[in-house]
C-alpha atoms as a PDB file:
ATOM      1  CA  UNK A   1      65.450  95.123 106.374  1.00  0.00           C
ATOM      2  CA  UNK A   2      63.324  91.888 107.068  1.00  0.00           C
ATOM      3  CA  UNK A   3      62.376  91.547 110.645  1.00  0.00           C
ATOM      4  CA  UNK A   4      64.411  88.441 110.451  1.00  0.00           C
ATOM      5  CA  UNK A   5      67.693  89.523 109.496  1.00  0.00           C
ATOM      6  CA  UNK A   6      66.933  92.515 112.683  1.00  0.00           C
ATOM      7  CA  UNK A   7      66.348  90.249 115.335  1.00  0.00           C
ATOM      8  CA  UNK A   8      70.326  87.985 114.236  1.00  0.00           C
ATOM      9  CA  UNK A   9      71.830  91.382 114.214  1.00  0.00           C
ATOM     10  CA  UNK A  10      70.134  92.312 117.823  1.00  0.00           C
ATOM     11  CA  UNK A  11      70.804  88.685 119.033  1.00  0.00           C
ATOM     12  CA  UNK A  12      74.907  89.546 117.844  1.00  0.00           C
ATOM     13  CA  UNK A  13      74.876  92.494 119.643  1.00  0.00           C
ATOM     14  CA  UNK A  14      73.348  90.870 122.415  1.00  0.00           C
ATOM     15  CA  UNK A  15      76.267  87.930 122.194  1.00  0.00           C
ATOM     16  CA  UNK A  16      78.764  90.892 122.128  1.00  0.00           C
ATOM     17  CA  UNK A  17      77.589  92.363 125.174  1.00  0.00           C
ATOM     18  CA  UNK A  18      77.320  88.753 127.086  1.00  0.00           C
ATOM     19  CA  UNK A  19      80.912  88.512 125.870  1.00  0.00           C
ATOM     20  CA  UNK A  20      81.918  91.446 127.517  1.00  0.00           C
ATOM     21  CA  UNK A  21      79.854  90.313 131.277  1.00  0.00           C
ATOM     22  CA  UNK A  22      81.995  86.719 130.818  1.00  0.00           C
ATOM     23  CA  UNK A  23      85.259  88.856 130.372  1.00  0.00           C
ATOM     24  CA  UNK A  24      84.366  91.202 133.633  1.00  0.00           C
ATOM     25  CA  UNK A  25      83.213  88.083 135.382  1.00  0.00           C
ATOM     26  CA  UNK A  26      86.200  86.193 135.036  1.00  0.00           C
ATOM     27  CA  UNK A  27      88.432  88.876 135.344  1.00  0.00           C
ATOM     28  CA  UNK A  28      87.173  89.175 138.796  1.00  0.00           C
ATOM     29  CA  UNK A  29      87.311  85.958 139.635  1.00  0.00           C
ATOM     30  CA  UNK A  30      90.747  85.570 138.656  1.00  0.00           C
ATOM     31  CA  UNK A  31      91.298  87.523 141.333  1.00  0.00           C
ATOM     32  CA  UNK A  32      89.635  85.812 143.835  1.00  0.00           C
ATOM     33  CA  UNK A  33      91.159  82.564 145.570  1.00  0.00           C
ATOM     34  CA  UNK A  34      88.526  80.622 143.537  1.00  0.00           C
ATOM     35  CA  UNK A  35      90.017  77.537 141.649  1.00  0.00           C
ATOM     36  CA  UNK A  36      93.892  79.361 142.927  1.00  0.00           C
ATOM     37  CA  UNK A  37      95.111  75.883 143.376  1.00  0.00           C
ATOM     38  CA  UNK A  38      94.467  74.879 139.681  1.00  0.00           C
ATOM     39  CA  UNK A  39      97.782  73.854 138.674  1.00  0.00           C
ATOM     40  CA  UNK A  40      97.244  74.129 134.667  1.00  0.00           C
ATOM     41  CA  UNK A  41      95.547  77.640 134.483  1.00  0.00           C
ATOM     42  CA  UNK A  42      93.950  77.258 130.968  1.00  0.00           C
ATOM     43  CA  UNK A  43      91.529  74.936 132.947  1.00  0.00           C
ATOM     44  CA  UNK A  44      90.962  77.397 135.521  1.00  0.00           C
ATOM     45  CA  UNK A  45      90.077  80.043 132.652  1.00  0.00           C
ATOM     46  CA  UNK A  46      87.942  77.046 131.371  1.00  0.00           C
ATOM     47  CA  UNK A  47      85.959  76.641 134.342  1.00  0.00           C
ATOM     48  CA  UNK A  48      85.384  80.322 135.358  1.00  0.00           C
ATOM     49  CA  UNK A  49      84.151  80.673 132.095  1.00  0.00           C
ATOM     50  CA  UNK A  50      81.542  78.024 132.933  1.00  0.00           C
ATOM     51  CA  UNK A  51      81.074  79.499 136.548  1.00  0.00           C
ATOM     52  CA  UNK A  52      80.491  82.988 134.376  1.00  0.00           C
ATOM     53  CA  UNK A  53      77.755  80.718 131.879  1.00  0.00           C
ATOM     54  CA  UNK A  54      76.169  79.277 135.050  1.00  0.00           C
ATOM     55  CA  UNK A  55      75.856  82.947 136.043  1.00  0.00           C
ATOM     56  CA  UNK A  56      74.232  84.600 133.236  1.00  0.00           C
ATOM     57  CA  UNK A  57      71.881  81.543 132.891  1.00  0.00           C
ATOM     58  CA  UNK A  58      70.974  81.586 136.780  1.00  0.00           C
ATOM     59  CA  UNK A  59      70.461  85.546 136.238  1.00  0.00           C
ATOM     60  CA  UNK A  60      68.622  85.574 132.648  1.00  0.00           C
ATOM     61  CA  UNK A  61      66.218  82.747 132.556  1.00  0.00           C
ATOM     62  CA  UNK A  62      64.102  83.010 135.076  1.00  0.00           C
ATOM     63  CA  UNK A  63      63.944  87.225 133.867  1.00  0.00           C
ATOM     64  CA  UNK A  64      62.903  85.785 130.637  1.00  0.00           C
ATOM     65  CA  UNK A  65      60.412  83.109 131.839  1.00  0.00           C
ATOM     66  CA  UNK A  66      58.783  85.826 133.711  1.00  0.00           C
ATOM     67  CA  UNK A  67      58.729  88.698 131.230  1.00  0.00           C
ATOM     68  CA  UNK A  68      58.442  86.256 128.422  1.00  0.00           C
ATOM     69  CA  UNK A  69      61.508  87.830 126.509  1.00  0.00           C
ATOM     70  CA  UNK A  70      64.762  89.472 127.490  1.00  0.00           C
ATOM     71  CA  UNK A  71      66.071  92.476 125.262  1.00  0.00           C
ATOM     72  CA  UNK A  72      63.854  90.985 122.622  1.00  0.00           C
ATOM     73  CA  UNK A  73      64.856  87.391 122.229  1.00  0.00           C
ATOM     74  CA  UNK A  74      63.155  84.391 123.616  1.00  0.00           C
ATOM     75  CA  UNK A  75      63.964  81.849 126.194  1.00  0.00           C
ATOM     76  CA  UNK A  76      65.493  79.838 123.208  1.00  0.00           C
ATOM     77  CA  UNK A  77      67.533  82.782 121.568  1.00  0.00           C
ATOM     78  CA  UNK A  78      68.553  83.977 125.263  1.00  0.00           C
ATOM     79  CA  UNK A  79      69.667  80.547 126.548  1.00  0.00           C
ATOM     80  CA  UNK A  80      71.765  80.023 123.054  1.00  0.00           C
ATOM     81  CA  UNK A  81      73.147  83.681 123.328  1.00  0.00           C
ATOM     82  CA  UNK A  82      74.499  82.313 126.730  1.00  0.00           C
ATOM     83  CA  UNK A  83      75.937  79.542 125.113  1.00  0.00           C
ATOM     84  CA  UNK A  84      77.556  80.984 122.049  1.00  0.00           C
ATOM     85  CA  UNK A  85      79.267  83.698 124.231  1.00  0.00           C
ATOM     86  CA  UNK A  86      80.416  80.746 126.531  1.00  0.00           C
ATOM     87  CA  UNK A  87      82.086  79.234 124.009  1.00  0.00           C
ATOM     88  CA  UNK A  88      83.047  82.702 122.055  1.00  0.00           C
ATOM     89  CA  UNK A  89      84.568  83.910 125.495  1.00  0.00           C
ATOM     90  CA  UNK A  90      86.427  79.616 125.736  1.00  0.00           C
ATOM     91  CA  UNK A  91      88.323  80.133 122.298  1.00  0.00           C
ATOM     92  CA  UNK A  92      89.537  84.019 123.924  1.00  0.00           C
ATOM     93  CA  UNK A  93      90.647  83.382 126.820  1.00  0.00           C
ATOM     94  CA  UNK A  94      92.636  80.043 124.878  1.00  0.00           C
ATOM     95  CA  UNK A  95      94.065  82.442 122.738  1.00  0.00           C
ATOM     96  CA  UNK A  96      94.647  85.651 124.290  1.00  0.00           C
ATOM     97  CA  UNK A  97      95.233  85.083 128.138  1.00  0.00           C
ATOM     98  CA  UNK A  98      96.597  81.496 128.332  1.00  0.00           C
ATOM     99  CA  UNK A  99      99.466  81.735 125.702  1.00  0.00           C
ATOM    100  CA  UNK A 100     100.726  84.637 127.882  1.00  0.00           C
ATOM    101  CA  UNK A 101     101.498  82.752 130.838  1.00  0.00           C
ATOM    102  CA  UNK A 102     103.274  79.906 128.956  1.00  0.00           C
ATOM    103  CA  UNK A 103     104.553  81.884 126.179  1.00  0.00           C
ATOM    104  CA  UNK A 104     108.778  81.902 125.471  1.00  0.00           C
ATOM    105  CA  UNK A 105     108.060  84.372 122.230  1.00  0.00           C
ATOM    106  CA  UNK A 106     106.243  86.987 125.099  1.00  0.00           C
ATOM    107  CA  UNK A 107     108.804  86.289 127.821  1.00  0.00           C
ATOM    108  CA  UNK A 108     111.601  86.974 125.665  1.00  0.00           C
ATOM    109  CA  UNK A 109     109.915  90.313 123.721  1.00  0.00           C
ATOM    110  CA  UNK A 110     109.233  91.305 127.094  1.00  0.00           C
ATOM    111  CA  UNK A 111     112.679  91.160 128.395  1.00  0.00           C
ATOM    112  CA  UNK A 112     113.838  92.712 125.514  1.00  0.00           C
ATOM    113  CA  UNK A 113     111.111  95.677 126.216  1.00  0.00           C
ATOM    114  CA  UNK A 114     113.505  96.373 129.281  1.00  0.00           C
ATOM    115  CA  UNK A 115     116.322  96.893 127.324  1.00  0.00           C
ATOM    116  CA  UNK A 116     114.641  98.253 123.820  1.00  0.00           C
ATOM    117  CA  UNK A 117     118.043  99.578 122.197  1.00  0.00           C
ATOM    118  CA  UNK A 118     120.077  96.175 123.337  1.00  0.00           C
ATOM    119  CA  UNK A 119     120.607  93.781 120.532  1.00  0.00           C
ATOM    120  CA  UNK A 120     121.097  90.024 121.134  1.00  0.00           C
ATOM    121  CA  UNK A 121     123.128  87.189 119.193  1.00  0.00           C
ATOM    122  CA  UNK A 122     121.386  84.035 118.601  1.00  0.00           C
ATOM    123  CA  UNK A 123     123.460  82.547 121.615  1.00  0.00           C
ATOM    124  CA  UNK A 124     122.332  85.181 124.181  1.00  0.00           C
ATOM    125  CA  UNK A 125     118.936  84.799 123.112  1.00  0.00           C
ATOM    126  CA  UNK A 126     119.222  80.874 123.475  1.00  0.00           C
ATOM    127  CA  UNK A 127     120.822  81.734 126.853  1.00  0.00           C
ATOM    128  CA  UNK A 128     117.949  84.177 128.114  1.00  0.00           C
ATOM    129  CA  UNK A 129     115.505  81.283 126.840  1.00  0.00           C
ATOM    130  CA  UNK A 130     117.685  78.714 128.829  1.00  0.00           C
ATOM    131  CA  UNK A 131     118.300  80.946 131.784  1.00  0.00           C
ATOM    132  CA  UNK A 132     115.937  83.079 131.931  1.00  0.00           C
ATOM    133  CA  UNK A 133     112.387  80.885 130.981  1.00  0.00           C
ATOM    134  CA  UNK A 134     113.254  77.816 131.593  1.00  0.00           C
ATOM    135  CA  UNK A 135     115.410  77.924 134.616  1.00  0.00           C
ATOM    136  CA  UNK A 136     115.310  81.053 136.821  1.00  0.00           C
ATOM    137  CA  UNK A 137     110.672  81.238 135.640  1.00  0.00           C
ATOM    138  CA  UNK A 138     110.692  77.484 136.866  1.00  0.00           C
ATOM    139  CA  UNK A 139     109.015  76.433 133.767  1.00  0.00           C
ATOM    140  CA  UNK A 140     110.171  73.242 133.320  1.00  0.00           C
ATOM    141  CA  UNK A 141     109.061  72.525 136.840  1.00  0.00           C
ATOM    142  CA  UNK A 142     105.548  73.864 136.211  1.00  0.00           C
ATOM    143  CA  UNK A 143     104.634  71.840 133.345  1.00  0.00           C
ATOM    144  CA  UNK A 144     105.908  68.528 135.332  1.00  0.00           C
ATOM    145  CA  UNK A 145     103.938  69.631 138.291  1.00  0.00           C
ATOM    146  CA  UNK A 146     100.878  70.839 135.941  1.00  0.00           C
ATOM    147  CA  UNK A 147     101.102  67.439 134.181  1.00  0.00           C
ATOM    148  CA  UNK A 148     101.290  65.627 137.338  1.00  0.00           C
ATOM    149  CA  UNK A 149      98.307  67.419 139.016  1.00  0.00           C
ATOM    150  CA  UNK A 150      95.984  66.286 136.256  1.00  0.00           C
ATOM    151  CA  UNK A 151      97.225  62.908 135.815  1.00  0.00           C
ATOM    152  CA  UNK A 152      99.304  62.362 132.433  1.00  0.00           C
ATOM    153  CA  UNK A 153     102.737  61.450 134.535  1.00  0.00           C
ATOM    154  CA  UNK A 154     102.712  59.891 138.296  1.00  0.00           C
ATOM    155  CA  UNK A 155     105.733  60.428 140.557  1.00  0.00           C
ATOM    156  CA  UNK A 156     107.419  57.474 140.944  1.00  0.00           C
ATOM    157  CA  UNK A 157     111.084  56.351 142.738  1.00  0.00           C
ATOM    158  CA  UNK A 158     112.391  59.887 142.225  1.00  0.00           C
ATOM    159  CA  UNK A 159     111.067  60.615 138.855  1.00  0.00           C
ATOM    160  CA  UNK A 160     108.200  60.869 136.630  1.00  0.00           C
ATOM    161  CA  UNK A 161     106.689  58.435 134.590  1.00  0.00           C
ATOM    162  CA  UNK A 162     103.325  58.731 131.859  1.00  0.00           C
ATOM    163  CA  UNK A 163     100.396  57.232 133.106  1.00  0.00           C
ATOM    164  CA  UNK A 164      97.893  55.059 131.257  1.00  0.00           C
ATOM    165  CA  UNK A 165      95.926  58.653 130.568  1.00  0.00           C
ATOM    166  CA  UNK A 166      99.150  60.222 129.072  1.00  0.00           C
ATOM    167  CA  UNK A 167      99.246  57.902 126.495  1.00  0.00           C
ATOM    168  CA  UNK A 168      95.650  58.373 125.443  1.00  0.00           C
ATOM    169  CA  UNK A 169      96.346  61.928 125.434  1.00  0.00           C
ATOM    170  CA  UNK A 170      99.105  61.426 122.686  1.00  0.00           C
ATOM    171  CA  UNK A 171      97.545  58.706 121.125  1.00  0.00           C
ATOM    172  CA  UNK A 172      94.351  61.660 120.532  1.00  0.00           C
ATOM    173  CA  UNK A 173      97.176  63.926 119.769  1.00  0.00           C
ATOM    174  CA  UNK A 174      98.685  61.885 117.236  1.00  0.00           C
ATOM    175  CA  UNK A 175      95.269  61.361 115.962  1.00  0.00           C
ATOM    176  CA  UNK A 176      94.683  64.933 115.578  1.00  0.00           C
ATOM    177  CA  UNK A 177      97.721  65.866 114.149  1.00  0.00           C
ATOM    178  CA  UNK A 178      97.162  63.105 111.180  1.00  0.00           C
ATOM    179  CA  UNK A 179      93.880  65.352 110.578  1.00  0.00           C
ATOM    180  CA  UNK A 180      95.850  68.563 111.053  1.00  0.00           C
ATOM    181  CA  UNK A 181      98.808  68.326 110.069  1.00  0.00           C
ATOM    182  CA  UNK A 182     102.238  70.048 112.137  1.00  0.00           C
ATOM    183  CA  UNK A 183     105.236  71.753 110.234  1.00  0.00           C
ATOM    184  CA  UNK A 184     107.828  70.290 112.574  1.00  0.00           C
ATOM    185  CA  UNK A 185     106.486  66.781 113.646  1.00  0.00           C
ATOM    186  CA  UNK A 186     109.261  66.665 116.007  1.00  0.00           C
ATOM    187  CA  UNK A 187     106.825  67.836 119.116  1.00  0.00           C
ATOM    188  CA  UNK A 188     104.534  64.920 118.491  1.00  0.00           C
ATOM    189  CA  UNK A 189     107.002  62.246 117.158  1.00  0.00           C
ATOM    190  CA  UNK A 190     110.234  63.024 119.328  1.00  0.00           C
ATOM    191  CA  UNK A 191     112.190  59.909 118.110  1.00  0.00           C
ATOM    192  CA  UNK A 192     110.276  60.409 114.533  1.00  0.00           C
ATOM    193  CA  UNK A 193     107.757  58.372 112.628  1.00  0.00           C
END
């Protein structure tokens, strides 16, 4: 094996284990008051994740400066590590933690895990999404206040209303959907096309 190919597959494992350190770090944090007020929690997972990079670098770069590597790797390689694991650790914590906490598919599994041997109709399962997520979980009311808090609608004379940056936001989302293309457009183009 070239000494080449060794040091990517050490650097990997290295980005692995600097995974795992962003996961316990913002684990913990998440259960500090830290960022608690954060109103759309995929940004608070966004910036511990940062807080977590900010970490590692603070920890790991002067180590390396002084020793002149770190587990092998240069200042360069250790410093990129860092970064790929940063944004490794981003896409995760999009994908695994976020979806749970806004997620109708794992409310309703998980209120049919109460009741494993209870089947639903259509209707009741419309009615737990109705009832259940939308109403009693205050969902609805969380994403207005979430969208509020970071500035795509302003409350206005007893209601909401998009703001300049709401439109940019589905003017990008548009955009992005023209690139990537939806199979129900209805999300992005309520009234259609």
């Amino acid at each position: 094996m070239s000494e080449e190919l060794k040091k990517l597959l050490y650097a990997v494992v290295v980005c692995i284990c600097m995974c795992l350190v962003i996961a316990a770090i913002v684990a913990l944090l998440l259960r500090t008051p830290l960022l608690a007020g954060q109103k759309a929690y995929l940004y608070r997972l966004l910036v511990l994740d940062a807080v977590a990079c900010v970490v590692l670098l603070a920890v790991l770069v002067p180590v390396t400066v002084k020793r002149g590597s770190l587990f092998g790797l240069g200042l360069s390689s250790v410093v990129m590590c860092v970064g790929l694991s940063t944004l490794l650790m981003a896409l995760f914590l999009a994908l695994g933690p976020m979806p749970i906490e806004r997620s109708y598919t794992i409310f309703s599994l998980a209120d049919m895990a109460e009741e494993p041997e209870t089947v639903l109709t259509t209707e009741e399962m419309k009615a737990q999404f109705v009832n259940g997520f939308i109403e009693e979980a205050g969902e609805t009311q969380k994403r207005i206040d979430e969208q509020v808090y970071i500035g795509n609608l302003e409350e206005t004379d007893g209601g909401y209303r998009i703001t300049a940056k709401g439109q940019r936001l589905i003017k990008l989302m548009r955009l992005v959907e023209s690139i990537f293309p939806v199979p129900d457009e209805t999300c992005i183009y309520p009234n259609g096309k």
